[in-house]
PDB file of N, CA and C in Angstrom:
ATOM      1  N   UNK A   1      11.080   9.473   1.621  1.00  0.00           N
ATOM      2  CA  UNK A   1       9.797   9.265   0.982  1.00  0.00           C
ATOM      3  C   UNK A   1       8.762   9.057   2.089  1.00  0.00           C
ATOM      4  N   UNK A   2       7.666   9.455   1.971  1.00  0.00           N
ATOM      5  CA  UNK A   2       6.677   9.376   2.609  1.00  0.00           C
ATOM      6  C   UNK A   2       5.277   8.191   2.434  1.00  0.00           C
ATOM      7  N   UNK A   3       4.334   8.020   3.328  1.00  0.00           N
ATOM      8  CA  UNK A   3       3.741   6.785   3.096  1.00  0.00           C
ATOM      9  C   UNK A   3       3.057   7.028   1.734  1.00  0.00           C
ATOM     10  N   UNK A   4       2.141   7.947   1.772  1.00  0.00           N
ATOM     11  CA  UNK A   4       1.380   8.570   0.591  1.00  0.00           C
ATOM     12  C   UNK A   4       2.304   8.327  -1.069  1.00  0.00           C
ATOM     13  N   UNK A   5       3.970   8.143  -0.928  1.00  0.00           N
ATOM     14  CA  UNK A   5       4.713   8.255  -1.877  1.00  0.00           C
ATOM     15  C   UNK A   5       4.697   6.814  -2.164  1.00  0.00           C
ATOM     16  N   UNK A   6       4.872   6.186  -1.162  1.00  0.00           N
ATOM     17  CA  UNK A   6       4.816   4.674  -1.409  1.00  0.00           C
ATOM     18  C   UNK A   6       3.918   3.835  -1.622  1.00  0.00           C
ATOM     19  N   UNK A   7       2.704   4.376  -1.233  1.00  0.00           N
ATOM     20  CA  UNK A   7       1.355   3.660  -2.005  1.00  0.00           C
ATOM     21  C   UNK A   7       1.566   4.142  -3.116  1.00  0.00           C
ATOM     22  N   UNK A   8       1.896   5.376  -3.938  1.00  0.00           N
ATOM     23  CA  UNK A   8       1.546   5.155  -5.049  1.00  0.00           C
ATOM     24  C   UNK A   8       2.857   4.707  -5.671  1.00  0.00           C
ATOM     25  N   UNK A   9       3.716   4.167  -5.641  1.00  0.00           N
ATOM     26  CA  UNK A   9       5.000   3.577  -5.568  1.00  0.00           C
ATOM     27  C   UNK A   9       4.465   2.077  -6.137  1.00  0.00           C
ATOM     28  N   UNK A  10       3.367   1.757  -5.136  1.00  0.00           N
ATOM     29  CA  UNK A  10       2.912   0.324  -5.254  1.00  0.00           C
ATOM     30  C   UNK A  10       2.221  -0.334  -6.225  1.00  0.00           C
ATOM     31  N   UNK A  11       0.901   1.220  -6.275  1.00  0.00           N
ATOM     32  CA  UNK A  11       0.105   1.556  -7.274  1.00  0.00           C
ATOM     33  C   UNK A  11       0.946   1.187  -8.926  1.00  0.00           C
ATOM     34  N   UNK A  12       2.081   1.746  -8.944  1.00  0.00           N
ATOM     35  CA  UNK A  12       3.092   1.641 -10.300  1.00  0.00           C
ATOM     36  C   UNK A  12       4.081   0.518 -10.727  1.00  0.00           C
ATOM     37  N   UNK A  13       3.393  -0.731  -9.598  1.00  0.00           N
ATOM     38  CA  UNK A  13       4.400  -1.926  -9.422  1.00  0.00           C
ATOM     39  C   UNK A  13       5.769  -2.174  -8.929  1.00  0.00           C
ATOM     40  N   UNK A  14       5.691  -0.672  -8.105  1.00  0.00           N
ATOM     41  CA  UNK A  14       6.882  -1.195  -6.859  1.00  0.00           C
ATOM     42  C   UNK A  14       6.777  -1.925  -6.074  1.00  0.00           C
ATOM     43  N   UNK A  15       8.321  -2.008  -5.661  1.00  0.00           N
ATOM     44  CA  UNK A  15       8.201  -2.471  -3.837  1.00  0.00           C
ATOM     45  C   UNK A  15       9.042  -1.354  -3.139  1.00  0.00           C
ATOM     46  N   UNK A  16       7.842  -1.594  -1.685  1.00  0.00           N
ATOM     47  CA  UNK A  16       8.586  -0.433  -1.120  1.00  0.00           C
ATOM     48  C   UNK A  16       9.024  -0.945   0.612  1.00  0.00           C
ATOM     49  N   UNK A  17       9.702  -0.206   0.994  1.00  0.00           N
ATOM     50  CA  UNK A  17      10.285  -0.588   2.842  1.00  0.00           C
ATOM     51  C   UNK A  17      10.793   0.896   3.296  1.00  0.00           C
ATOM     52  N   UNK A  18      10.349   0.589   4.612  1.00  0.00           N
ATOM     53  CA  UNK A  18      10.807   1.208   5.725  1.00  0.00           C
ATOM     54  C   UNK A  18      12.260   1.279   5.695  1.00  0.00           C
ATOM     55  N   UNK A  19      13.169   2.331   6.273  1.00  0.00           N
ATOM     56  CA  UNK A  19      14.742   1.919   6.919  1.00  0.00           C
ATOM     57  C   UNK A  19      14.663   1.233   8.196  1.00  0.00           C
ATOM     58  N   UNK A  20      13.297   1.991   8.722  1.00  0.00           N
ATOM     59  CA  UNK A  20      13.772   1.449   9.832  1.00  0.00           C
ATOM     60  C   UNK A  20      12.946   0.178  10.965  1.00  0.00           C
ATOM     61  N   UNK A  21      12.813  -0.515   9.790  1.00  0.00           N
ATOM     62  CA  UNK A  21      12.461  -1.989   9.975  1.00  0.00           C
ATOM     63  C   UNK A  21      13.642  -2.586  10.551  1.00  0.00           C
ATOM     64  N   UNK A  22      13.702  -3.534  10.989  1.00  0.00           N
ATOM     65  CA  UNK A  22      14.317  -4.208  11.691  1.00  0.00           C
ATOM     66  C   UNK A  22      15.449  -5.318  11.133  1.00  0.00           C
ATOM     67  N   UNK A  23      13.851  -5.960  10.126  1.00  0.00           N
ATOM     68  CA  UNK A  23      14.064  -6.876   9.417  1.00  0.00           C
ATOM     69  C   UNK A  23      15.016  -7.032   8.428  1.00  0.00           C
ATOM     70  N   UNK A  24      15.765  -7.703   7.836  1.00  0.00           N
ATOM     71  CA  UNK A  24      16.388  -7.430   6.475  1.00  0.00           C
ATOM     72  C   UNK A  24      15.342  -8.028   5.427  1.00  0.00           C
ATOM     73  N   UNK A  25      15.235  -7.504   3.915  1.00  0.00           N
ATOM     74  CA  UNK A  25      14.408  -7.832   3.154  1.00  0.00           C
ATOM     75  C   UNK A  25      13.129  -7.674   3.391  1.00  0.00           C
ATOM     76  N   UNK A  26      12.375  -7.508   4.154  1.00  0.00           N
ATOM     77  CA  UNK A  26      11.179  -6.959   4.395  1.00  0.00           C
ATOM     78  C   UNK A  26      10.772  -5.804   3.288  1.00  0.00           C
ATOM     79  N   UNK A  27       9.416  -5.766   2.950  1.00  0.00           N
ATOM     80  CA  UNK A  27       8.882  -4.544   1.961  1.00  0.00           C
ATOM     81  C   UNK A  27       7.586  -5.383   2.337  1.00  0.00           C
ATOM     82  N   UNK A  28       6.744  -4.337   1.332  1.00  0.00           N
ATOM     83  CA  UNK A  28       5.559  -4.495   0.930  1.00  0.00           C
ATOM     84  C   UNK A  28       5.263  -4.464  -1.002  1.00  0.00           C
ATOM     85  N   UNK A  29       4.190  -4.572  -1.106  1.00  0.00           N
ATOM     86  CA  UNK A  29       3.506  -4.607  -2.706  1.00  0.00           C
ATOM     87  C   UNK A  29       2.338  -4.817  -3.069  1.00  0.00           C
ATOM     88  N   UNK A  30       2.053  -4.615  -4.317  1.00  0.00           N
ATOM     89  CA  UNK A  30       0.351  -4.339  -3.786  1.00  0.00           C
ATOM     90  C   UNK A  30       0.430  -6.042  -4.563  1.00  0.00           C
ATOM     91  N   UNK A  31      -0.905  -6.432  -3.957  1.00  0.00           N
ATOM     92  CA  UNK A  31      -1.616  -7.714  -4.888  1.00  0.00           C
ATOM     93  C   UNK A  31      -2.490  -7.888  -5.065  1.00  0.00           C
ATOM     94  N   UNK A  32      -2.577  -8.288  -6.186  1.00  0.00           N
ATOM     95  CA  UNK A  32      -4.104  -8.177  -7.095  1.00  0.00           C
ATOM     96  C   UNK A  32      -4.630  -9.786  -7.309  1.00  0.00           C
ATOM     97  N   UNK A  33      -5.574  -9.486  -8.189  1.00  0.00           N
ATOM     98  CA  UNK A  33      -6.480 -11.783  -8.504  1.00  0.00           C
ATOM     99  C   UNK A  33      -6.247 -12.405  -7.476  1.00  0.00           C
ATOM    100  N   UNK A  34      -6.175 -11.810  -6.499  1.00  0.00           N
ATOM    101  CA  UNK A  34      -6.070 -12.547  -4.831  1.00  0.00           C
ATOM    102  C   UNK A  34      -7.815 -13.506  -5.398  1.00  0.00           C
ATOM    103  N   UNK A  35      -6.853 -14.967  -5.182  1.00  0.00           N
ATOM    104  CA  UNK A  35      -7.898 -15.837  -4.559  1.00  0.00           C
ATOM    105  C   UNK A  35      -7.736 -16.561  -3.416  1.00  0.00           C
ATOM    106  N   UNK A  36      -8.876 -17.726  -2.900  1.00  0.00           N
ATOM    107  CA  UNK A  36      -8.639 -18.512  -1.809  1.00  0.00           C
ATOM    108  C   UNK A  36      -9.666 -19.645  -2.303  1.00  0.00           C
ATOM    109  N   UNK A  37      -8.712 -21.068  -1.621  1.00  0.00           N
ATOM    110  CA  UNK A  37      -9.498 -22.304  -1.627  1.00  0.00           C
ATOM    111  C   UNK A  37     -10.766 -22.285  -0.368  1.00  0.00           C
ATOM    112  N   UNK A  38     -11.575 -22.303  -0.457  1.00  0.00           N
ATOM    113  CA  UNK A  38     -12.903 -22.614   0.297  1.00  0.00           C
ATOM    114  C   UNK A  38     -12.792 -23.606   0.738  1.00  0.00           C
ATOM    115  N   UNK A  39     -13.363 -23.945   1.650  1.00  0.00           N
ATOM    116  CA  UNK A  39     -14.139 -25.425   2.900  1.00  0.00           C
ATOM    117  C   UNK A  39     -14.018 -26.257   1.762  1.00  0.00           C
ATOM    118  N   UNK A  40     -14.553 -26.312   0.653  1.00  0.00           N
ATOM    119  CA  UNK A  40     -15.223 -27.174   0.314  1.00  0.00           C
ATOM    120  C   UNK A  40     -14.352 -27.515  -0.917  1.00  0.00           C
ATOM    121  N   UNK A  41     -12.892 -26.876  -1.245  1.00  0.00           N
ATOM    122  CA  UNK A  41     -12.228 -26.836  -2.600  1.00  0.00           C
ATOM    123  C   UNK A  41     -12.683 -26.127  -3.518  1.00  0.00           C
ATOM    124  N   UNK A  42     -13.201 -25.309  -3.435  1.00  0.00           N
ATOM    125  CA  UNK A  42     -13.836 -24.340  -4.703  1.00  0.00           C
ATOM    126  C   UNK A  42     -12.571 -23.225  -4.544  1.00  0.00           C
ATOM    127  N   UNK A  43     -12.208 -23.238  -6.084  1.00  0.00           N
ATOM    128  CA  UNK A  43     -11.563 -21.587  -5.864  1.00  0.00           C
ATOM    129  C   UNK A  43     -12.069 -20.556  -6.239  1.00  0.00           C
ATOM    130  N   UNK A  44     -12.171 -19.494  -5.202  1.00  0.00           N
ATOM    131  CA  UNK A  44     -13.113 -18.329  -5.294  1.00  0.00           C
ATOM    132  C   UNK A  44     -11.778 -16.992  -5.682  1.00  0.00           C
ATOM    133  N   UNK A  45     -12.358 -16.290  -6.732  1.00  0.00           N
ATOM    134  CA  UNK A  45     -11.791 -15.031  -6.733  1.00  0.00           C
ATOM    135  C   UNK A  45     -12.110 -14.430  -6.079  1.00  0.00           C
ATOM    136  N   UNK A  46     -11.516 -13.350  -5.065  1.00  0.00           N
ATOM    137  CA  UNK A  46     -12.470 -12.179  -3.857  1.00  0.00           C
ATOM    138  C   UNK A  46     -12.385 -11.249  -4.364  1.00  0.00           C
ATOM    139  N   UNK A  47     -12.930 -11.080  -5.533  1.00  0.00           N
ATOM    140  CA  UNK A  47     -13.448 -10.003  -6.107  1.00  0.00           C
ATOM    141  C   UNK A  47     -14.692  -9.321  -5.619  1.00  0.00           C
ATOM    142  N   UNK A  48     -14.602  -7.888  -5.312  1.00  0.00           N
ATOM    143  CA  UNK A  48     -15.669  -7.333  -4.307  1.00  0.00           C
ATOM    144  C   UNK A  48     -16.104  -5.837  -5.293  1.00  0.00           C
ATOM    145  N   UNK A  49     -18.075  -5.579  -5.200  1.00  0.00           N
ATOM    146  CA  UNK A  49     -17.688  -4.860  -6.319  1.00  0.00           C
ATOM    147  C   UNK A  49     -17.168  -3.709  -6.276  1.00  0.00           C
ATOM    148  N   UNK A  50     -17.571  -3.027  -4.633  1.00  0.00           N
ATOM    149  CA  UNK A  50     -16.749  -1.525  -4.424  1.00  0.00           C
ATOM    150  C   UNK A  50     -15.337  -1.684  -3.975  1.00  0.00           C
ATOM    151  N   UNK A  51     -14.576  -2.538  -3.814  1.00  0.00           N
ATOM    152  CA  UNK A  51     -13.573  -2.336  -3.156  1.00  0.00           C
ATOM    153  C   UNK A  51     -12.411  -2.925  -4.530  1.00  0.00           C
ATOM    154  N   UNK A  52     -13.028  -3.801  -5.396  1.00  0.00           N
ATOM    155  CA  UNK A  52     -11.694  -4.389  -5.930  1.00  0.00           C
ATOM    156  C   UNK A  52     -11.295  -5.760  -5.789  1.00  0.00           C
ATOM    157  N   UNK A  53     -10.193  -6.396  -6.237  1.00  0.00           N
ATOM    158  CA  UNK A  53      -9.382  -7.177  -5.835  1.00  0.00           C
ATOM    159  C   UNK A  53      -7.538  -6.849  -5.810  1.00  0.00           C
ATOM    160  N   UNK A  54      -7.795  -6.218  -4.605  1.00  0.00           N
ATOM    161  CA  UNK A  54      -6.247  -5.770  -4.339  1.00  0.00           C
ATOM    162  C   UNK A  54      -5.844  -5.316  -2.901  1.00  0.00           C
ATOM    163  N   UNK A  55      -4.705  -5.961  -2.421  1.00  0.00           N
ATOM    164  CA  UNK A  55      -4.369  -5.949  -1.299  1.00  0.00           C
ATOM    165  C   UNK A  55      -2.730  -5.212  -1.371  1.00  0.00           C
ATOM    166  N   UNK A  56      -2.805  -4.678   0.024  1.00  0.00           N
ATOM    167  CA  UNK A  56      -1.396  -4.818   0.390  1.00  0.00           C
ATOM    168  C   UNK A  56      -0.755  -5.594   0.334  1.00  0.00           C
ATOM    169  N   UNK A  57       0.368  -6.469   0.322  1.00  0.00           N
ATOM    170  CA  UNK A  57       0.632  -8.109   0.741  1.00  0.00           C
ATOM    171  C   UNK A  57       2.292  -7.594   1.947  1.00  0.00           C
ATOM    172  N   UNK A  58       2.817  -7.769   2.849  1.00  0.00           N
ATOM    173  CA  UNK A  58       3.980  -7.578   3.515  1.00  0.00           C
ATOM    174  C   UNK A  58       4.826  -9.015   2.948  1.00  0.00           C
ATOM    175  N   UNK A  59       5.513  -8.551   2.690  1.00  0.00           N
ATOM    176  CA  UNK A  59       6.893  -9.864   2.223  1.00  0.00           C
ATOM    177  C   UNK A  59       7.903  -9.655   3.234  1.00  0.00           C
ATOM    178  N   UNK A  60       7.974 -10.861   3.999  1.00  0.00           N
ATOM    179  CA  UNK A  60       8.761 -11.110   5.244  1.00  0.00           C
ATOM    180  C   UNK A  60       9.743 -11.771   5.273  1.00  0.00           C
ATOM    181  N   UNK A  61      10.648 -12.197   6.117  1.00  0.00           N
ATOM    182  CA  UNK A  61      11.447 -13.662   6.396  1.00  0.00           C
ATOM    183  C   UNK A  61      10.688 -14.873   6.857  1.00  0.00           C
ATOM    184  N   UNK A  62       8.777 -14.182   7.481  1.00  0.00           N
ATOM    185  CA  UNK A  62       8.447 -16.120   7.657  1.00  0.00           C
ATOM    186  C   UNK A  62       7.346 -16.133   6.602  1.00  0.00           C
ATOM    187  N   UNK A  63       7.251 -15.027   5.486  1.00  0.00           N
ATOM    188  CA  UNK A  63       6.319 -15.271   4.760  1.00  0.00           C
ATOM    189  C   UNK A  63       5.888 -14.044   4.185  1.00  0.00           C
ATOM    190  N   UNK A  64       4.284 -14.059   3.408  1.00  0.00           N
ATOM    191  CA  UNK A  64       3.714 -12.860   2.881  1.00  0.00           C
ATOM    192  C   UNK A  64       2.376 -12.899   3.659  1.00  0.00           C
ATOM    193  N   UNK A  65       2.397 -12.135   4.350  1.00  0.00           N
ATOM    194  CA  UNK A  65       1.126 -11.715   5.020  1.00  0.00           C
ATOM    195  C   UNK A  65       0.247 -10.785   4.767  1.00  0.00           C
ATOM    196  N   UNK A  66      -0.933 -10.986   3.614  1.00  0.00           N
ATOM    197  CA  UNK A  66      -1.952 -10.587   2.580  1.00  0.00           C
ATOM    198  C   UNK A  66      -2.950  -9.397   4.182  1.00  0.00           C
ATOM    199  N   UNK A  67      -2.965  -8.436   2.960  1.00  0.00           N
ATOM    200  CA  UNK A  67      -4.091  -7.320   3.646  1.00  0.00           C
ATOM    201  C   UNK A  67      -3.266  -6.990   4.779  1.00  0.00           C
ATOM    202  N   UNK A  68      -2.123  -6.471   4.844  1.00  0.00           N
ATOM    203  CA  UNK A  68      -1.012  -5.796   5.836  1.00  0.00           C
ATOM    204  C   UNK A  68      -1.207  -4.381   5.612  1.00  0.00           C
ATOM    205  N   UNK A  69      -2.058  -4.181   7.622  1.00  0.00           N
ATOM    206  CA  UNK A  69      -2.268  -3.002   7.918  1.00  0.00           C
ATOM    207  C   UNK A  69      -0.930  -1.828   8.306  1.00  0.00           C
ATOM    208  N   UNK A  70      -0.679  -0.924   7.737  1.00  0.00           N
ATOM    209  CA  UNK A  70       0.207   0.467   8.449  1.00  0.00           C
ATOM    210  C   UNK A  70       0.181   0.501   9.408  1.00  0.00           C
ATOM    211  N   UNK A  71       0.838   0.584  10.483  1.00  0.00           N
ATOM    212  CA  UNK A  71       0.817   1.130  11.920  1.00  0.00           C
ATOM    213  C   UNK A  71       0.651   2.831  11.820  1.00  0.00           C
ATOM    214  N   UNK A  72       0.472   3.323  12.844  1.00  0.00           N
ATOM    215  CA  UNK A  72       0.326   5.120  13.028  1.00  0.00           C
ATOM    216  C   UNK A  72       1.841   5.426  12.491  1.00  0.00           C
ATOM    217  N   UNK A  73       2.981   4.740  13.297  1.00  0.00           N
ATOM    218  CA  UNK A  73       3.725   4.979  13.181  1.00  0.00           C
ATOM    219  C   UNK A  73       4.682   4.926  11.691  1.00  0.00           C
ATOM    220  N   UNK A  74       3.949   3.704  10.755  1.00  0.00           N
ATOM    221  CA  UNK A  74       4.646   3.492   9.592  1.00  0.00           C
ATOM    222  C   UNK A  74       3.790   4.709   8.500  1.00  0.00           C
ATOM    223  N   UNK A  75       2.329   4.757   8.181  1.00  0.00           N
ATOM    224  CA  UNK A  75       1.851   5.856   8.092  1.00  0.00           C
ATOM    225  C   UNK A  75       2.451   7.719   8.364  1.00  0.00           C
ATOM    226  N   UNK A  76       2.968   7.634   8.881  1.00  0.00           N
ATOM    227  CA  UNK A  76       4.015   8.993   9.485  1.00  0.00           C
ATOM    228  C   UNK A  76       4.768   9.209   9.318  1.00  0.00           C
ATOM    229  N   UNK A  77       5.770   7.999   8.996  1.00  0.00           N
ATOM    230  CA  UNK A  77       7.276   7.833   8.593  1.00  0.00           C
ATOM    231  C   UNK A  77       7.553   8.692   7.273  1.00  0.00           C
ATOM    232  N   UNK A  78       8.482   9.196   7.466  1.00  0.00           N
ATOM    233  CA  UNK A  78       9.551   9.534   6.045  1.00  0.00           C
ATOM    234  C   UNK A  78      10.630   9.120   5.760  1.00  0.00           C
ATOM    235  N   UNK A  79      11.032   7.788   6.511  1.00  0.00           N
ATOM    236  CA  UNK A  79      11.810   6.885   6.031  1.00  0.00           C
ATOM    237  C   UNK A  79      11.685   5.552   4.658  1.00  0.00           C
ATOM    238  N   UNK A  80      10.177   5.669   3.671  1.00  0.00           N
ATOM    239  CA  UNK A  80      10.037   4.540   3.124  1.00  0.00           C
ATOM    240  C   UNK A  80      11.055   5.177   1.978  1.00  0.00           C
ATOM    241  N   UNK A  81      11.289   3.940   1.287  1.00  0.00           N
ATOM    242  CA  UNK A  81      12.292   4.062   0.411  1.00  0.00           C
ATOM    243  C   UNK A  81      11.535   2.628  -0.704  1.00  0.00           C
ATOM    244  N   UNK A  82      12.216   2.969  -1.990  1.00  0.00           N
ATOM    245  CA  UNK A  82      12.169   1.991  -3.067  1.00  0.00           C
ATOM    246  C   UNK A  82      12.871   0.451  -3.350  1.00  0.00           C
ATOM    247  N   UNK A  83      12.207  -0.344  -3.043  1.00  0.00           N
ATOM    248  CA  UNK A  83      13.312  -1.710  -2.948  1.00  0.00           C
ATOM    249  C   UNK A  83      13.096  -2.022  -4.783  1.00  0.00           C
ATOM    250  N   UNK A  84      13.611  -3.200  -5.110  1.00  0.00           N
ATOM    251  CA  UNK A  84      14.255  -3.194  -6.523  1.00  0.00           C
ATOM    252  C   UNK A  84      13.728  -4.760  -5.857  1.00  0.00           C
TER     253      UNK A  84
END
């Protein structure tokens, strides 16, 4: 599968990964109603009006790291595949 296959993979409420990640369990997924607590305790939705509220998110072993950019190299790959 290709990257283009796996965004829209994501798009349809998959999860998707590389083979040849390193990691075990590693993928990605898309996420949406992304909010954040402010300075001040306010919770803000980042709702934006051309862009949305939806991110990549990477699901890791030390965590989920929101708005996870492709490398050239993961972009290129035809190794992504469908995680469950």
């Amino acid at each position: 599968m290709n990257f283009g296959q796996a965004i829209e993979a994501l798009k349809q409420g998959r999860k998707a990964a590389r083979e040849g990640w390193n990691g075990k369990n590693q993928y990605i997924e898309l996420a949406s109603y992304i909010s954040y607590t402010s300075a001040n305790g306010e919770i803000v939705n980042a709702n934006h009006d051309a862009i949305g509220n939806k991110a990549i998110a990477f699901v890791g072993t030390s965590g989920v790291q929101l708005g996870w950019l492709a490398s050239q190299a993961d972009m290129l790959a035809e190794d992504w595949r469908l995680v469950d």
